[in-house]
PDB file of N, CA and C in Angstrom:
ATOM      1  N   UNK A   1       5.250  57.615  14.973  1.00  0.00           N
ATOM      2  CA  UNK A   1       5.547  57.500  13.563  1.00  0.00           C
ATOM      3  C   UNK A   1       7.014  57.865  13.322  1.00  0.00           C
ATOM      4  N   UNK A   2       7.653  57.252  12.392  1.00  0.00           N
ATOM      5  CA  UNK A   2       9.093  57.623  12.004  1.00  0.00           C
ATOM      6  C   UNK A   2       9.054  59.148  11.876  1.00  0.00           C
ATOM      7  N   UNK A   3      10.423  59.504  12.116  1.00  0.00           N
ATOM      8  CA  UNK A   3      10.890  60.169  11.024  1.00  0.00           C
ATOM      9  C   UNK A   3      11.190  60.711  10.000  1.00  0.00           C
ATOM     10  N   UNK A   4      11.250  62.256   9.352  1.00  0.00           N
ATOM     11  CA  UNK A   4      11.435  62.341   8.267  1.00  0.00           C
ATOM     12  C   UNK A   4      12.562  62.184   7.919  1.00  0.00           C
ATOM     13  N   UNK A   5      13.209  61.512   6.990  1.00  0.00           N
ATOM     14  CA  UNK A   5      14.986  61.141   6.992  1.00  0.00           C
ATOM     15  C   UNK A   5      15.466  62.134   6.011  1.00  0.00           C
ATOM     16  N   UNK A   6      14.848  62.775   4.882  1.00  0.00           N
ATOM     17  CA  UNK A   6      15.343  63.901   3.970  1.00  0.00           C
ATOM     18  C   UNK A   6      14.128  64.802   3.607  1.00  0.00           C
ATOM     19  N   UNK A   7      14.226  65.723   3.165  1.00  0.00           N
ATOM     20  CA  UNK A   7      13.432  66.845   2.583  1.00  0.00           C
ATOM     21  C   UNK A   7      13.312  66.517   1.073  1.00  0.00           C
ATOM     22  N   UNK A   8      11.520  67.020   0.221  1.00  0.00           N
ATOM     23  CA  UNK A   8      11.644  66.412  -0.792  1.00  0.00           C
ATOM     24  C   UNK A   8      12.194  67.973  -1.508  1.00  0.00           C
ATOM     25  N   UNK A   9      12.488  67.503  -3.122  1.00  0.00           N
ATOM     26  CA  UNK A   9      12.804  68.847  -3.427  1.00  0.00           C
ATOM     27  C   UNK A   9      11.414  70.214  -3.075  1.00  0.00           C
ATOM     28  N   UNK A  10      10.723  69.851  -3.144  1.00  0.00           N
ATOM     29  CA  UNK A  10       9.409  70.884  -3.419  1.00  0.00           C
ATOM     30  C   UNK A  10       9.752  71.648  -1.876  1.00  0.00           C
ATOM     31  N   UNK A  11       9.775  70.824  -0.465  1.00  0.00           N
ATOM     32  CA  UNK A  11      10.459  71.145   0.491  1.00  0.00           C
ATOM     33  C   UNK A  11      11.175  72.177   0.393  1.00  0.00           C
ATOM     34  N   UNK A  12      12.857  71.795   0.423  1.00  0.00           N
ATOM     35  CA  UNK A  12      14.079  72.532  -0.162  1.00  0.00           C
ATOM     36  C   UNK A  12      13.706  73.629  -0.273  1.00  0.00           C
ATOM     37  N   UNK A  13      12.865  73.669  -1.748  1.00  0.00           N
ATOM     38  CA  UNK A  13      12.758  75.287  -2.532  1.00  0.00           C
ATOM     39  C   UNK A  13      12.234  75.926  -1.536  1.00  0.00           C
ATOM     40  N   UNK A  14      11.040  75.846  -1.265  1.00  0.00           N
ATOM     41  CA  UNK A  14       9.701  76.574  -0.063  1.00  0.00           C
ATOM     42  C   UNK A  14      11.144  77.148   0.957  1.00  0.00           C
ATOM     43  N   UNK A  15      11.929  76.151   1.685  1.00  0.00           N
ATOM     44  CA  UNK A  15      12.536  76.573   2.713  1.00  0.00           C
ATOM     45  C   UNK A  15      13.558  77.559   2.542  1.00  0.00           C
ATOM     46  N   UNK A  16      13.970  77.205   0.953  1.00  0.00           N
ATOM     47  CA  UNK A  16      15.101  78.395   0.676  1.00  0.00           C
ATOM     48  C   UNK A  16      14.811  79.191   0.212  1.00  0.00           C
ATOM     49  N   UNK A  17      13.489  79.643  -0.348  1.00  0.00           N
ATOM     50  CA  UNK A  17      12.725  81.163  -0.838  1.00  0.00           C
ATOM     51  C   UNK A  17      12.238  81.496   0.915  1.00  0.00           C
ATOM     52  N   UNK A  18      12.171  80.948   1.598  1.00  0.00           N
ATOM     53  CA  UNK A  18      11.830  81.587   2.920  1.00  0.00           C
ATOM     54  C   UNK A  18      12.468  82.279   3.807  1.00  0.00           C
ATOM     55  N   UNK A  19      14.000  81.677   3.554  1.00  0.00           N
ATOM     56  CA  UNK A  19      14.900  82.213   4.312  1.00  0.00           C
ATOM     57  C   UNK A  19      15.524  81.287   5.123  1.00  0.00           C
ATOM     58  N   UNK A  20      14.891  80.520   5.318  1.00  0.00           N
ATOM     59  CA  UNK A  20      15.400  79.607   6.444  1.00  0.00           C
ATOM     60  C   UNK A  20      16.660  78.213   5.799  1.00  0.00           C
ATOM     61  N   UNK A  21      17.670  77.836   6.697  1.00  0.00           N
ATOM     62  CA  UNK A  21      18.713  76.927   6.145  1.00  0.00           C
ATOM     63  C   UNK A  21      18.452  76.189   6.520  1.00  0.00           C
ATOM     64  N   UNK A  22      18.099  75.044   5.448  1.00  0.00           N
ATOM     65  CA  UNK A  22      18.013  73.517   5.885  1.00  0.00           C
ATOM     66  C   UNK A  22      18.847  72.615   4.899  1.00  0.00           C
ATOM     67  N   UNK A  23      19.456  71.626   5.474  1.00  0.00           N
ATOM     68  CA  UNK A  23      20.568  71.015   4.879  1.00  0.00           C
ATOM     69  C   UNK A  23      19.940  69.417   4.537  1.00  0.00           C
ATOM     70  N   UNK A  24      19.717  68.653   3.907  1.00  0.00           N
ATOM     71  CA  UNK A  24      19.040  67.882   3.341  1.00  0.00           C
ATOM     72  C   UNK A  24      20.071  66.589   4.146  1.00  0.00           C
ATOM     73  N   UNK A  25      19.079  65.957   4.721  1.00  0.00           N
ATOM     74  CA  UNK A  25      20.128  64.477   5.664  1.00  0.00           C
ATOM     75  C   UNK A  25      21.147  63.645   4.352  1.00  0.00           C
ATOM     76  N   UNK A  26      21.928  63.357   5.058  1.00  0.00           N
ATOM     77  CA  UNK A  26      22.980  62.309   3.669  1.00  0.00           C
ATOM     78  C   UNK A  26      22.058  61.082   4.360  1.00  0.00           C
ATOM     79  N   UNK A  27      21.752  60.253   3.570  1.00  0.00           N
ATOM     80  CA  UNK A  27      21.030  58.668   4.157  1.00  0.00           C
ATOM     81  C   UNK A  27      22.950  58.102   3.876  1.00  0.00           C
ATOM     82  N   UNK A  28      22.789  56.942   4.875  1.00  0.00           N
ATOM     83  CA  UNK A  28      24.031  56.145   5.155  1.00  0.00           C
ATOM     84  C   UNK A  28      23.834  55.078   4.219  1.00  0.00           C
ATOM     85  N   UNK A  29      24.865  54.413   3.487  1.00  0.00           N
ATOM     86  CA  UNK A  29      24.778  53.419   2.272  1.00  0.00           C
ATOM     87  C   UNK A  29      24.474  52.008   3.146  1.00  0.00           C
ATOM     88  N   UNK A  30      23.921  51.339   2.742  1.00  0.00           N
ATOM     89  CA  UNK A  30      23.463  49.982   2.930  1.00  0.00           C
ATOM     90  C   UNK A  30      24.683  48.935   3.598  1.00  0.00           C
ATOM     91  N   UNK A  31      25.798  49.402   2.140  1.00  0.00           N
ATOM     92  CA  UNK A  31      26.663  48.149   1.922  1.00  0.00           C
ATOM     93  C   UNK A  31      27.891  49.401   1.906  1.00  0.00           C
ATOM     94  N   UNK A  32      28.915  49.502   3.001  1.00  0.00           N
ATOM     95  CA  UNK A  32      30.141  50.170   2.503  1.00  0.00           C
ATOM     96  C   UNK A  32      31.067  50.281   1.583  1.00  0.00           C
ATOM     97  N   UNK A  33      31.690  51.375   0.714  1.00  0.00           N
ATOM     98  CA  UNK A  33      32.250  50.778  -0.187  1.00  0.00           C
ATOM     99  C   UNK A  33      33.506  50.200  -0.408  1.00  0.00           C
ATOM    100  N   UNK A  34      34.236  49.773   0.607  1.00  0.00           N
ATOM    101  CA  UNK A  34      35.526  49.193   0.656  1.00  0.00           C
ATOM    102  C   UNK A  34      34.694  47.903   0.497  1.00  0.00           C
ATOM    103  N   UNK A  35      33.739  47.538   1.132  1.00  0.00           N
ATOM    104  CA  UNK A  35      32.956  46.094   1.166  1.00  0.00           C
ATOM    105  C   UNK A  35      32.309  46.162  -0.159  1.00  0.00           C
ATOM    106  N   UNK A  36      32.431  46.743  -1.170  1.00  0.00           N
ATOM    107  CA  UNK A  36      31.384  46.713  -2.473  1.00  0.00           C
ATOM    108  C   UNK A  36      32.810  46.324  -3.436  1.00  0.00           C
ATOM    109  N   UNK A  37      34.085  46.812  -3.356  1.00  0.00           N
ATOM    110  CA  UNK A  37      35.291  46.471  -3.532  1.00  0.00           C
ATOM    111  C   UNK A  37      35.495  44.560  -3.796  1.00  0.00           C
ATOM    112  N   UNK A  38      35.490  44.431  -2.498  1.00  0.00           N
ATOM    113  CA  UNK A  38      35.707  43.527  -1.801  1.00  0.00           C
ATOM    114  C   UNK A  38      34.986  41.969  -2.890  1.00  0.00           C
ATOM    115  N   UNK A  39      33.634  42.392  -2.409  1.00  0.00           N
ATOM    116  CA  UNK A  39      32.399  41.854  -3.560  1.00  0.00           C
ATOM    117  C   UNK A  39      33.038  41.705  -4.631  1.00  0.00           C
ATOM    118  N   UNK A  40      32.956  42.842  -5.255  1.00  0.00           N
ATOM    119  CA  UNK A  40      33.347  42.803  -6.587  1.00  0.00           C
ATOM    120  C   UNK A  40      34.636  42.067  -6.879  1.00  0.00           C
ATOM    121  N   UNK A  41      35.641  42.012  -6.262  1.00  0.00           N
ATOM    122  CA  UNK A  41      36.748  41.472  -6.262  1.00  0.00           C
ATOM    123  C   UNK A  41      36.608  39.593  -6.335  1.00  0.00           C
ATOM    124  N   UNK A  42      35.761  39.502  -5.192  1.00  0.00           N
ATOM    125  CA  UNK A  42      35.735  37.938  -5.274  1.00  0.00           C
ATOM    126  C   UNK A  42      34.649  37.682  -6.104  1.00  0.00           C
ATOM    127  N   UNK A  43      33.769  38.800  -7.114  1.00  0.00           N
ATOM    128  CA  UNK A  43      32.686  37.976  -7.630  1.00  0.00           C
ATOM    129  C   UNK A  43      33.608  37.888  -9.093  1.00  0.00           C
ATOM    130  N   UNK A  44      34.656  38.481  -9.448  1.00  0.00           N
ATOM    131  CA  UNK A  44      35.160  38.498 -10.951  1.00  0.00           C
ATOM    132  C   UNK A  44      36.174  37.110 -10.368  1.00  0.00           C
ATOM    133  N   UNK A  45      36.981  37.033  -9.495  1.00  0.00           N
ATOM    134  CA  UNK A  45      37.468  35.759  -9.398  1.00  0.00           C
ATOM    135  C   UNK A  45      36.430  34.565  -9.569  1.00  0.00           C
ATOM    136  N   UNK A  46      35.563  34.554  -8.880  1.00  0.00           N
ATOM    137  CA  UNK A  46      34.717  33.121  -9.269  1.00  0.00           C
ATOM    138  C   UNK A  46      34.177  32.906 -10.454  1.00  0.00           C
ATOM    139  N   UNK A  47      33.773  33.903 -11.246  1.00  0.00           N
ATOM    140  CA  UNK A  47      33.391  34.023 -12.685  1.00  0.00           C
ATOM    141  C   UNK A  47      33.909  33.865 -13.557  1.00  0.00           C
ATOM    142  N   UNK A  48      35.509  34.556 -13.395  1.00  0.00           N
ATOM    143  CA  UNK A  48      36.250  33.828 -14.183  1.00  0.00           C
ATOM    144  C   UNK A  48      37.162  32.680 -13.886  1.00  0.00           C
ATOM    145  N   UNK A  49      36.724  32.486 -12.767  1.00  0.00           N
ATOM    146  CA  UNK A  49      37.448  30.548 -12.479  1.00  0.00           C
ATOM    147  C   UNK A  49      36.339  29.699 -13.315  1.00  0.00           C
ATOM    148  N   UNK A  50      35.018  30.268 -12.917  1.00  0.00           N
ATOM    149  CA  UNK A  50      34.003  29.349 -13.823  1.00  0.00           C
ATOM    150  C   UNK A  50      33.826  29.248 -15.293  1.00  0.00           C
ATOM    151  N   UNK A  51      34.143  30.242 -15.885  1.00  0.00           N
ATOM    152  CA  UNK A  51      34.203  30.458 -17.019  1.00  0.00           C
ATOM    153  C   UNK A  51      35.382  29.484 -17.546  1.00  0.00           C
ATOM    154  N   UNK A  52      36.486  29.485 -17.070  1.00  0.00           N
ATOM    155  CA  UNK A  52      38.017  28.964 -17.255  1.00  0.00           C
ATOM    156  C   UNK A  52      37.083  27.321 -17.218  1.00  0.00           C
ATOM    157  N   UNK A  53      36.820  26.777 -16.223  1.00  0.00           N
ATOM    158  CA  UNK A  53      36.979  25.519 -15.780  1.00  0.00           C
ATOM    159  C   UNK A  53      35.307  24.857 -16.996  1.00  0.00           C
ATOM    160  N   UNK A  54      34.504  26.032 -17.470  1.00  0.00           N
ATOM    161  CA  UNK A  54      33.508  25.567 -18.633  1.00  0.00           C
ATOM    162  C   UNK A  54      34.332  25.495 -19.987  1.00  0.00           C
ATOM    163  N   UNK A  55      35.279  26.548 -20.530  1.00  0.00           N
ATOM    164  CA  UNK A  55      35.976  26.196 -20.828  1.00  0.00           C
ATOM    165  C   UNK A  55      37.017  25.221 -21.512  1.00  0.00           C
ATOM    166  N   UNK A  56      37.775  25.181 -19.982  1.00  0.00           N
ATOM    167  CA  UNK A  56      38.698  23.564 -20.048  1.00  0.00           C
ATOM    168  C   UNK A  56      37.860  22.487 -20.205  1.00  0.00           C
ATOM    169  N   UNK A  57      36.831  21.859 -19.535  1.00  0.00           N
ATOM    170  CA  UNK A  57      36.322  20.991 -19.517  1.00  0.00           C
ATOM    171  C   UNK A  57      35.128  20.486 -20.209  1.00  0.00           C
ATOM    172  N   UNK A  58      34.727  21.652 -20.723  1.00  0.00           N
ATOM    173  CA  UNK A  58      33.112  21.457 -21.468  1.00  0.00           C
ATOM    174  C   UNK A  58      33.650  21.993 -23.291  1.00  0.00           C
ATOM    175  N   UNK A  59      34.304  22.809 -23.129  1.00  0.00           N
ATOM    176  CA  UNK A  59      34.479  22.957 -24.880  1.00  0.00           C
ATOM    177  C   UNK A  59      35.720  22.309 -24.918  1.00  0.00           C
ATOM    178  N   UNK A  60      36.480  22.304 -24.111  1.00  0.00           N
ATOM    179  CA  UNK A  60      37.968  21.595 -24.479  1.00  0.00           C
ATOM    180  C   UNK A  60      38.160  20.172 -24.058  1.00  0.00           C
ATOM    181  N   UNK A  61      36.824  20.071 -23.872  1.00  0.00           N
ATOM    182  CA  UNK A  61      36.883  18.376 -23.668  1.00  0.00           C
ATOM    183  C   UNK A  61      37.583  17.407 -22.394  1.00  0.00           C
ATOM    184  N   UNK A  62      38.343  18.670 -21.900  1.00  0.00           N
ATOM    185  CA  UNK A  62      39.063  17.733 -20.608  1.00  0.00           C
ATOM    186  C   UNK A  62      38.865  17.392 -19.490  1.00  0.00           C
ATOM    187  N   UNK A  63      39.096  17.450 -18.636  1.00  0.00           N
ATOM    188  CA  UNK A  63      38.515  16.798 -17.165  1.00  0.00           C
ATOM    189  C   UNK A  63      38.620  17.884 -15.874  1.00  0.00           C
ATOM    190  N   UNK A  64      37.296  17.780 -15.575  1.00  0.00           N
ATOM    191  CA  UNK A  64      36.927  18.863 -14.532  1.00  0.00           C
ATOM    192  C   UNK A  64      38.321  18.883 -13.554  1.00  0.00           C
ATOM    193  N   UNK A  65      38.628  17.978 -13.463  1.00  0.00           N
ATOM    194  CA  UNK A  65      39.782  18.020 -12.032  1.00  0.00           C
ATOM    195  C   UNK A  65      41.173  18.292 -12.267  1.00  0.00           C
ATOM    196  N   UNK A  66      41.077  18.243 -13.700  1.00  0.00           N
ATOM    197  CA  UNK A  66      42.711  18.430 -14.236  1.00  0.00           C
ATOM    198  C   UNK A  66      42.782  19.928 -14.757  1.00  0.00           C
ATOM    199  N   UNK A  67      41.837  20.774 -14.270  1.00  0.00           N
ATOM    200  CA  UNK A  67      41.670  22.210 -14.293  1.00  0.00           C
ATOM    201  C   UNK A  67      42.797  22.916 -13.262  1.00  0.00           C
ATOM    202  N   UNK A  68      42.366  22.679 -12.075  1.00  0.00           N
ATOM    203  CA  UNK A  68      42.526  23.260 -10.638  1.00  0.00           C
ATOM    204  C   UNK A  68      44.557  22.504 -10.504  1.00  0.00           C
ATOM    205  N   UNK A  69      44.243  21.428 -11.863  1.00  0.00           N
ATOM    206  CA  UNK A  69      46.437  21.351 -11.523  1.00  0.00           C
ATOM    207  C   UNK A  69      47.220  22.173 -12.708  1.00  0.00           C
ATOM    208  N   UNK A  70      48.523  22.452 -11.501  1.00  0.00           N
ATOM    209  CA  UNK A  70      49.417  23.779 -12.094  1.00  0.00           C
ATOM    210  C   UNK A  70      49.779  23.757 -13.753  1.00  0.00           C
ATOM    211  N   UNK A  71      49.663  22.420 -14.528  1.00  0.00           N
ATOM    212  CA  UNK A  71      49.731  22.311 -15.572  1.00  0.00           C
ATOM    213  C   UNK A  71      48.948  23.231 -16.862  1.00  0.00           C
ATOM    214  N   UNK A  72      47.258  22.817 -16.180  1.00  0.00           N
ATOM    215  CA  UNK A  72      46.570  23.367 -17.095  1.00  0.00           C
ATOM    216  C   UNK A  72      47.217  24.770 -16.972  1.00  0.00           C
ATOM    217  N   UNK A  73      47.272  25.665 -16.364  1.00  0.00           N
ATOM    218  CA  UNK A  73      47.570  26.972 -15.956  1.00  0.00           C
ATOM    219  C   UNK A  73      49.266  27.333 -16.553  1.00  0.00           C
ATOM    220  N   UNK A  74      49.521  26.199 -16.806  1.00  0.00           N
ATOM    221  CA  UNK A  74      51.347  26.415 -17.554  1.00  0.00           C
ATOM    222  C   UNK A  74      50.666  26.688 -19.218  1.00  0.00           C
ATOM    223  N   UNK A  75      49.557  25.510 -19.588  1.00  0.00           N
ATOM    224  CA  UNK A  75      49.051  25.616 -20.917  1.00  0.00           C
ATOM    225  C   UNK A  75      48.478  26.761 -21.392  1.00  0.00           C
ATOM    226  N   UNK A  76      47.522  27.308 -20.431  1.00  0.00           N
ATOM    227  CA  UNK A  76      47.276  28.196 -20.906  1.00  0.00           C
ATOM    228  C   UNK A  76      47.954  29.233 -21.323  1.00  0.00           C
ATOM    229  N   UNK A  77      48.993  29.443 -19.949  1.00  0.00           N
ATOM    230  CA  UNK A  77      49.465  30.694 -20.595  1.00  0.00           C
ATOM    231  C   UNK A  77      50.539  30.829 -21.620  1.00  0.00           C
ATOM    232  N   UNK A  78      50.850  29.548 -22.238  1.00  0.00           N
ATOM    233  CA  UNK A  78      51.456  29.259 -23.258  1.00  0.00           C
ATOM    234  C   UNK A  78      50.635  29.245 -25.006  1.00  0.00           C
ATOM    235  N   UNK A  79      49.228  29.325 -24.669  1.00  0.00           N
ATOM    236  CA  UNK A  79      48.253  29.394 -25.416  1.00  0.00           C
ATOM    237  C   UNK A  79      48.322  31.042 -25.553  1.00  0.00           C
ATOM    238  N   UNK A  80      48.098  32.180 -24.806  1.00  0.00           N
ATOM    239  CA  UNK A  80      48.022  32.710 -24.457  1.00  0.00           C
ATOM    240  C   UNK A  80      49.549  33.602 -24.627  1.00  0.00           C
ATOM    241  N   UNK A  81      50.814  33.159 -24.554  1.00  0.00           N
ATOM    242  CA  UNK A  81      51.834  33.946 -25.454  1.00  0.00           C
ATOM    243  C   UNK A  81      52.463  33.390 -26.608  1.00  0.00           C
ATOM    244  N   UNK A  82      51.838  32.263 -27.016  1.00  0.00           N
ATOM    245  CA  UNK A  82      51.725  31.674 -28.073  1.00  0.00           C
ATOM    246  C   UNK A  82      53.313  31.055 -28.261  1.00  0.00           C
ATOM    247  N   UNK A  83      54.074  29.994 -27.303  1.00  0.00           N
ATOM    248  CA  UNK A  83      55.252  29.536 -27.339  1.00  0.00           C
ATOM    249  C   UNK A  83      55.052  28.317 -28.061  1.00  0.00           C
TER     250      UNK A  83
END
């Protein structure tokens, strides 16, 4: 049978009114967090590319492919400091 991997609290107490030192295991994270970073990083880029390109093309009427050229991206940010 496995392992016990941590102590529950009810544990803990019993062991530390007894006298005895027991240090409760750290469990290891799933997903590291430089890699949860990482995630997060490329999931706000695609979300807001998708958002941008529903956007341009679905409320602003224009064409899916004329998103992704350097133009739209001049417009916007001319929308955007209002020249």
């Amino acid at each position: 049978m496995a392992e016990k991997l941590a102590l529950t609290r009810e544990e803990f107490k019993k062991l530390k009114e007894a006298g005895e030192t027991a240090k409760p295991v750290q469990q290891k994270q799933a997903i590291p967090i430089y890699l949860r970073f990482v995630i997060l990083f490329v999931l706000i880029i695609v979300f807001a590319s998708a958002g941008a390109l529903v956007g341009y093309s679905g409320i602003g009427h224009g064409k899916p492919s004329e998103f992704l050229k350097g133009s739209a991206f001049s417009h916007i940010y001319d929308l955007v400091e209002k020249k």
